[in-house]
Each structure stands twice: as C-alpha cells, then as structure tokens.
PDB file of N, CA and C in Angstrom:
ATOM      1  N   UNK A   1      25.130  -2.539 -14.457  1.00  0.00           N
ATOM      2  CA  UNK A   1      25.114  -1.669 -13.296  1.00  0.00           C
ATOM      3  C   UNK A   1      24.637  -2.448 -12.066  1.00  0.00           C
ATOM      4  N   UNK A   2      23.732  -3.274 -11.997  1.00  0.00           N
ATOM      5  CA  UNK A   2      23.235  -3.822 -11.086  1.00  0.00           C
ATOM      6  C   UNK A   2      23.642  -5.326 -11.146  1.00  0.00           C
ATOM      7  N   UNK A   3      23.620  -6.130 -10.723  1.00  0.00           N
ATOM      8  CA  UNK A   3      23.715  -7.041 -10.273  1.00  0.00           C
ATOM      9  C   UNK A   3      22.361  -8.336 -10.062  1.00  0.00           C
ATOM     10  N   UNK A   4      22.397  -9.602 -10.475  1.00  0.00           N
ATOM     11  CA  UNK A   4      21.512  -9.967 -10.083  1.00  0.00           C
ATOM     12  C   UNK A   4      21.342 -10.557  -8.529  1.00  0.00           C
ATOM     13  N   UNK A   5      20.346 -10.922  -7.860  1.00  0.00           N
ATOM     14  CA  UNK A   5      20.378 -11.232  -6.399  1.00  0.00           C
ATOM     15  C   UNK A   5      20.286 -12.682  -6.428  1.00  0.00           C
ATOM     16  N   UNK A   6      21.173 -12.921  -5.574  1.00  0.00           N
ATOM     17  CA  UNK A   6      20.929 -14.523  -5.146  1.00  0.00           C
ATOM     18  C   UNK A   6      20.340 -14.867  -4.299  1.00  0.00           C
ATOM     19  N   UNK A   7      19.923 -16.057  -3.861  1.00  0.00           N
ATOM     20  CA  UNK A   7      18.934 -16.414  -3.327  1.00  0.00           C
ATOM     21  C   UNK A   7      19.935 -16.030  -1.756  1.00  0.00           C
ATOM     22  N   UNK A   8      20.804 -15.663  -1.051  1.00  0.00           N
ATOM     23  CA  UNK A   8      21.208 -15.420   0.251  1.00  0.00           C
ATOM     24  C   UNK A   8      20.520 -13.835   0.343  1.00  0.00           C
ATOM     25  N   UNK A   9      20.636 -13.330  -0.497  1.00  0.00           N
ATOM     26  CA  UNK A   9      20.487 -11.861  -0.588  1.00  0.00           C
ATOM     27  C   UNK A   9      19.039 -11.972  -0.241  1.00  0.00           C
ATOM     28  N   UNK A  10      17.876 -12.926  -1.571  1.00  0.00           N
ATOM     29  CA  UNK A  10      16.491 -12.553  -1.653  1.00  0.00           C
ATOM     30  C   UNK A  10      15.942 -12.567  -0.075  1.00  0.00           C
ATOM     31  N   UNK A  11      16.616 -13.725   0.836  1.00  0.00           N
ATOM     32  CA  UNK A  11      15.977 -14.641   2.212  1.00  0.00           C
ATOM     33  C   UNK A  11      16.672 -13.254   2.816  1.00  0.00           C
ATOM     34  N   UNK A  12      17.222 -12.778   2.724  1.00  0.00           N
ATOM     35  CA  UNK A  12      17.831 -11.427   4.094  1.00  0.00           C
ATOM     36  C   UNK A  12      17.083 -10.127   3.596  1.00  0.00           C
ATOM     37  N   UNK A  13      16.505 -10.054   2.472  1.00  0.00           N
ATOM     38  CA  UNK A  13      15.842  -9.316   2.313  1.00  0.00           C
ATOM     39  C   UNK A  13      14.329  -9.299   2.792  1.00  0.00           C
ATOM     40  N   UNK A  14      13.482 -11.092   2.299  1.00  0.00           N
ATOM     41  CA  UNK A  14      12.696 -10.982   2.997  1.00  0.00           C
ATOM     42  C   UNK A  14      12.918 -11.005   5.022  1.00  0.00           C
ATOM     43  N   UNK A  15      13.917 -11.120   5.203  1.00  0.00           N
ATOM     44  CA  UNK A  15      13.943 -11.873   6.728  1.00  0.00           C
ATOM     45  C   UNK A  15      13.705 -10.181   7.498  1.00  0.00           C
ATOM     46  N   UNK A  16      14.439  -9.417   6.711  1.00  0.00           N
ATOM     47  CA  UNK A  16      14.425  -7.998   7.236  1.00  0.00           C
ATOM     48  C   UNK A  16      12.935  -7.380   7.303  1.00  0.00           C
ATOM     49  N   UNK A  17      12.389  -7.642   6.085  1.00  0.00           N
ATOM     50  CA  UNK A  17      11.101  -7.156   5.527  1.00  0.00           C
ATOM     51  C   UNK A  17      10.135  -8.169   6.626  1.00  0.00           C
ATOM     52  N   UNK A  18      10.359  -9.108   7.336  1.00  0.00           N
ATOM     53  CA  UNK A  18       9.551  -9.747   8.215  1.00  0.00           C
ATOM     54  C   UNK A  18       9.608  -8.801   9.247  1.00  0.00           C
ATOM     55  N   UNK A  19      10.899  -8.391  10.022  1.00  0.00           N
ATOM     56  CA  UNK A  19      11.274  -7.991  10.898  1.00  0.00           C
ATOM     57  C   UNK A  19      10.489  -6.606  10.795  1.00  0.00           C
ATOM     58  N   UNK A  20      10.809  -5.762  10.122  1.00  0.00           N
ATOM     59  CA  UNK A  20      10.302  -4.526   9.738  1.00  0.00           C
ATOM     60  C   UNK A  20       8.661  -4.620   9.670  1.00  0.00           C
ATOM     61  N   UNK A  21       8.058  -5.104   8.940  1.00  0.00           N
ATOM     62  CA  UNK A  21       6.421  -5.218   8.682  1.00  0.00           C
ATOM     63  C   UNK A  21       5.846  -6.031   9.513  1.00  0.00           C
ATOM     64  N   UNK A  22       6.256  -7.494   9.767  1.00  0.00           N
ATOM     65  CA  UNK A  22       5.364  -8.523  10.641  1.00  0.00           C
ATOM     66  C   UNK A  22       4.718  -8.957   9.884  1.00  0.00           C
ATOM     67  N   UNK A  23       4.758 -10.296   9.670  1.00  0.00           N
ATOM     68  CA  UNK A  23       4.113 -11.117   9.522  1.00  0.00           C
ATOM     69  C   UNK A  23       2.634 -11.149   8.854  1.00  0.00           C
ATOM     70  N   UNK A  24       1.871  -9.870   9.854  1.00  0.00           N
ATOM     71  CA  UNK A  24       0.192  -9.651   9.016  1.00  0.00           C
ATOM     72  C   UNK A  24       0.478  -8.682   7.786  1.00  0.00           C
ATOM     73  N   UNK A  25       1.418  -8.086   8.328  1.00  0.00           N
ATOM     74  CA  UNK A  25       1.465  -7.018   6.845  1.00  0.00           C
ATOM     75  C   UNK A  25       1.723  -7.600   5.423  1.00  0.00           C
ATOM     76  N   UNK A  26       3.048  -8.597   5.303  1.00  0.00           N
ATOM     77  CA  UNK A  26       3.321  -9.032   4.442  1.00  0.00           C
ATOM     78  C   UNK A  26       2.631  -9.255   3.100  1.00  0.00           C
ATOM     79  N   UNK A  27       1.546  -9.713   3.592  1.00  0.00           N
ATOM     80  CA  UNK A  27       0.777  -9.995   2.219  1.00  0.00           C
ATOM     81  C   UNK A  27       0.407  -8.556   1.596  1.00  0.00           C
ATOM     82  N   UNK A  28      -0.239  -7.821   1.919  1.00  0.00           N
ATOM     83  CA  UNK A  28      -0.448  -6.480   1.854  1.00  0.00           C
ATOM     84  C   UNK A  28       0.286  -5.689   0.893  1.00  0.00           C
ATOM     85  N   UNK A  29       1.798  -5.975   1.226  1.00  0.00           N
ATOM     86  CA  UNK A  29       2.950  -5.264   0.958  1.00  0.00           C
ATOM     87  C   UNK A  29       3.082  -5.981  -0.045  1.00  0.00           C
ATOM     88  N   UNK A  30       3.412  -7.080  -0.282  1.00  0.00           N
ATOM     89  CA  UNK A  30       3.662  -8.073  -1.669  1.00  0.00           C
ATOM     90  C   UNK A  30       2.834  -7.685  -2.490  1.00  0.00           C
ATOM     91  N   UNK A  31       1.332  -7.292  -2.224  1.00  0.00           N
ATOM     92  CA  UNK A  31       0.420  -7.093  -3.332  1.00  0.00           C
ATOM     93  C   UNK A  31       0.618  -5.654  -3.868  1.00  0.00           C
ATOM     94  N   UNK A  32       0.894  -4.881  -2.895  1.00  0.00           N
ATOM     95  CA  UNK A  32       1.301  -3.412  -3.133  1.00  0.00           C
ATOM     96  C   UNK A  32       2.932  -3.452  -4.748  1.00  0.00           C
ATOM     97  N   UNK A  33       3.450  -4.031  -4.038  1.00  0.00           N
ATOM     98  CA  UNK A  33       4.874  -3.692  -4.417  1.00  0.00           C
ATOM     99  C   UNK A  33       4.383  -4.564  -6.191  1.00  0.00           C
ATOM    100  N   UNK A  34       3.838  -5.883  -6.216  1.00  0.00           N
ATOM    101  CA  UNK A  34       3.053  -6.430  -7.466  1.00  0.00           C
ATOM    102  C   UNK A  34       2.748  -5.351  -8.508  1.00  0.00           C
ATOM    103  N   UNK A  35       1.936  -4.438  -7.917  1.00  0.00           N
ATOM    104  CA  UNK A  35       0.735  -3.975  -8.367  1.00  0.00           C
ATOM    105  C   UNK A  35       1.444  -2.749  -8.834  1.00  0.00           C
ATOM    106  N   UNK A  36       2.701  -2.046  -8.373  1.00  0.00           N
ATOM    107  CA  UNK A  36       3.230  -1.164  -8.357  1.00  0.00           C
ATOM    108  C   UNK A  36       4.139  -1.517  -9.997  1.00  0.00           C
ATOM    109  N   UNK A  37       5.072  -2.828  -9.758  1.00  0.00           N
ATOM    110  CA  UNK A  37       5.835  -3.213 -10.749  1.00  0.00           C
ATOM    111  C   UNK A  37       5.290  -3.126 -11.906  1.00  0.00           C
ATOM    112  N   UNK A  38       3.771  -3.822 -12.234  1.00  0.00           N
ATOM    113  CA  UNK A  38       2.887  -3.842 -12.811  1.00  0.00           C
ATOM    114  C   UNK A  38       2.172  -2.668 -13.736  1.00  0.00           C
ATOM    115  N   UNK A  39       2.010  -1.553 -12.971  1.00  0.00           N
ATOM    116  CA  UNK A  39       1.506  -0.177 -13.573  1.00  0.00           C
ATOM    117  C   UNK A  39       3.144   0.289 -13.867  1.00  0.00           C
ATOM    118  N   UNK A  40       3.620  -0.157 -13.614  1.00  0.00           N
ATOM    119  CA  UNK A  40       5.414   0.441 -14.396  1.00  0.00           C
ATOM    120  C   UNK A  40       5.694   0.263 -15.455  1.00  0.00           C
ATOM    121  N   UNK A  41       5.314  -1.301 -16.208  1.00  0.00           N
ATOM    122  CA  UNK A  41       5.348  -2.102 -16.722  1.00  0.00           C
ATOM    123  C   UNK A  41       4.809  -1.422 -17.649  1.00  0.00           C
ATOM    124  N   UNK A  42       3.748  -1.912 -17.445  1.00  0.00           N
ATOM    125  CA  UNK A  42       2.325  -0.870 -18.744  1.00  0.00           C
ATOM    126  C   UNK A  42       2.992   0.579 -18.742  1.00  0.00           C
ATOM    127  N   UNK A  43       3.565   1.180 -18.418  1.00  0.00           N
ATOM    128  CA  UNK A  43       3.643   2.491 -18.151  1.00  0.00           C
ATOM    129  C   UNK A  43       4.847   2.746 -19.500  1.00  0.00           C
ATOM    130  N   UNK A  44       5.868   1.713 -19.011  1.00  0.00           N
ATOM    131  CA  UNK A  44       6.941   1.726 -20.119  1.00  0.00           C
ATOM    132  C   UNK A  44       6.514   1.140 -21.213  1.00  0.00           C
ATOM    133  N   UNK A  45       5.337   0.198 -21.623  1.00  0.00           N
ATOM    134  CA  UNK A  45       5.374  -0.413 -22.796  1.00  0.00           C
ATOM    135  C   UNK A  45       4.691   1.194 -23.358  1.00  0.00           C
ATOM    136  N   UNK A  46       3.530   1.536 -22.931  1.00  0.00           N
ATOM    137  CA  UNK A  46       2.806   2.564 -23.096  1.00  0.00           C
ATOM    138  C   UNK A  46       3.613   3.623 -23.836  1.00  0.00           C
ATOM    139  N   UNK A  47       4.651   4.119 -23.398  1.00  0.00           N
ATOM    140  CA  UNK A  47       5.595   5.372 -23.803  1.00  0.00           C
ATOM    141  C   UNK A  47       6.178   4.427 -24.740  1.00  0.00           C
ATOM    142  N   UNK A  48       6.510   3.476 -24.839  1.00  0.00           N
ATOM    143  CA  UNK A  48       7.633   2.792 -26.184  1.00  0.00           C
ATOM    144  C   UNK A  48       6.966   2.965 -27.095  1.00  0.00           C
ATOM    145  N   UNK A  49       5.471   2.475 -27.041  1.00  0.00           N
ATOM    146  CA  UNK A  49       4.204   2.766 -28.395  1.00  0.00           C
ATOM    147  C   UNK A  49       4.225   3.767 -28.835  1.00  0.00           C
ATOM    148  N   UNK A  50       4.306   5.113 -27.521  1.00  0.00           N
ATOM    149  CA  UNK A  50       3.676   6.687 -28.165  1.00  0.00           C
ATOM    150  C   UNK A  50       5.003   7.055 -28.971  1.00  0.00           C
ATOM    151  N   UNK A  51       5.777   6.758 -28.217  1.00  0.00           N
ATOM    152  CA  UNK A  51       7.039   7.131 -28.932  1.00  0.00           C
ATOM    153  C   UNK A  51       7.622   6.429 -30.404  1.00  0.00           C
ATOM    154  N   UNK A  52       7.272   5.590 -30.510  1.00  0.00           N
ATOM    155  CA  UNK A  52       7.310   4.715 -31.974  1.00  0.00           C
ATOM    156  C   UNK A  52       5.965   5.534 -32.794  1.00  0.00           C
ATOM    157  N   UNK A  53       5.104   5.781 -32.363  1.00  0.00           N
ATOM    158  CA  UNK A  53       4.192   5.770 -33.273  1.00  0.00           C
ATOM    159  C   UNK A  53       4.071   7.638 -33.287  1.00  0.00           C
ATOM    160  N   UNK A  54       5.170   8.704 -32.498  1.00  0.00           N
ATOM    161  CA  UNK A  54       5.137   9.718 -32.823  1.00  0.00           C
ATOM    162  C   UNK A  54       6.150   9.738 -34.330  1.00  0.00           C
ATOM    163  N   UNK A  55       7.375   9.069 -33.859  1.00  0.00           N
ATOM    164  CA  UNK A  55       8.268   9.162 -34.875  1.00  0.00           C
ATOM    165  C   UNK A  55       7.674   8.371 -36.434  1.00  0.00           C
ATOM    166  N   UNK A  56       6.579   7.954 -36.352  1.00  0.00           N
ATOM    167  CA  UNK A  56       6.278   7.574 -37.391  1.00  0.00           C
ATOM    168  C   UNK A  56       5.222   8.753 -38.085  1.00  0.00           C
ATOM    169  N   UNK A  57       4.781   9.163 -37.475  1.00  0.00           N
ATOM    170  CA  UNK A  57       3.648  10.174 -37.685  1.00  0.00           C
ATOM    171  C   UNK A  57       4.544  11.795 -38.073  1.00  0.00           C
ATOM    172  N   UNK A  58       5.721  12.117 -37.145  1.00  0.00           N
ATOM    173  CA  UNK A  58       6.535  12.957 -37.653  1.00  0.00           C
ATOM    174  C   UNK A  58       7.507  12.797 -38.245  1.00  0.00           C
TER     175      UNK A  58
END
C-alpha cells in the first residue's frame, strides 16, 4: 500500500518541515514525533502479547 520514501522525498519533507516549524522548533518536534513512534511501538507489541496469551488462556 505504501511505498517506501527516497531520500528526494525524505529532504522535501524535512525542507517543508523547516519552513513550517523553524529551525528552533525542530528539535522539539523530532523528539515529539520519536517518542510518539515509540509508545506505538510498545503499544502494538503490548496487544500482540495480550492477545496471544488470551487465546491461550481461552
């Protein structure tokens, strides 16, 4: 469904995301968007466990 991004895509993405936020924000936002991927992450391993370990229990 998706596509992977190439590196023309990643640089117009950040170049926009410069344009849009500035420069001081950036870091901010990188740590946000990190931190976000991150609790997703855990979030899905989390439900793969409950869910393996319901069907084992029922």
């Amino acid at each position: 469904m998706f596509r992977q991004f190439g590196w023309l895509e990643v640089l117009l993405i950040l170049l926009i995301a410069l344009l849009i936020f500035g420069p001081s924000k950036l870091p901010q936002l990188g740590k946000a968007i990190a931190r976000t991927i991150r609790e997703f992450r855990k979030a899905m391993a989390g439900e793969d466990e409950e869910s393996k370990s319901g069907e084992e229990k029922g």
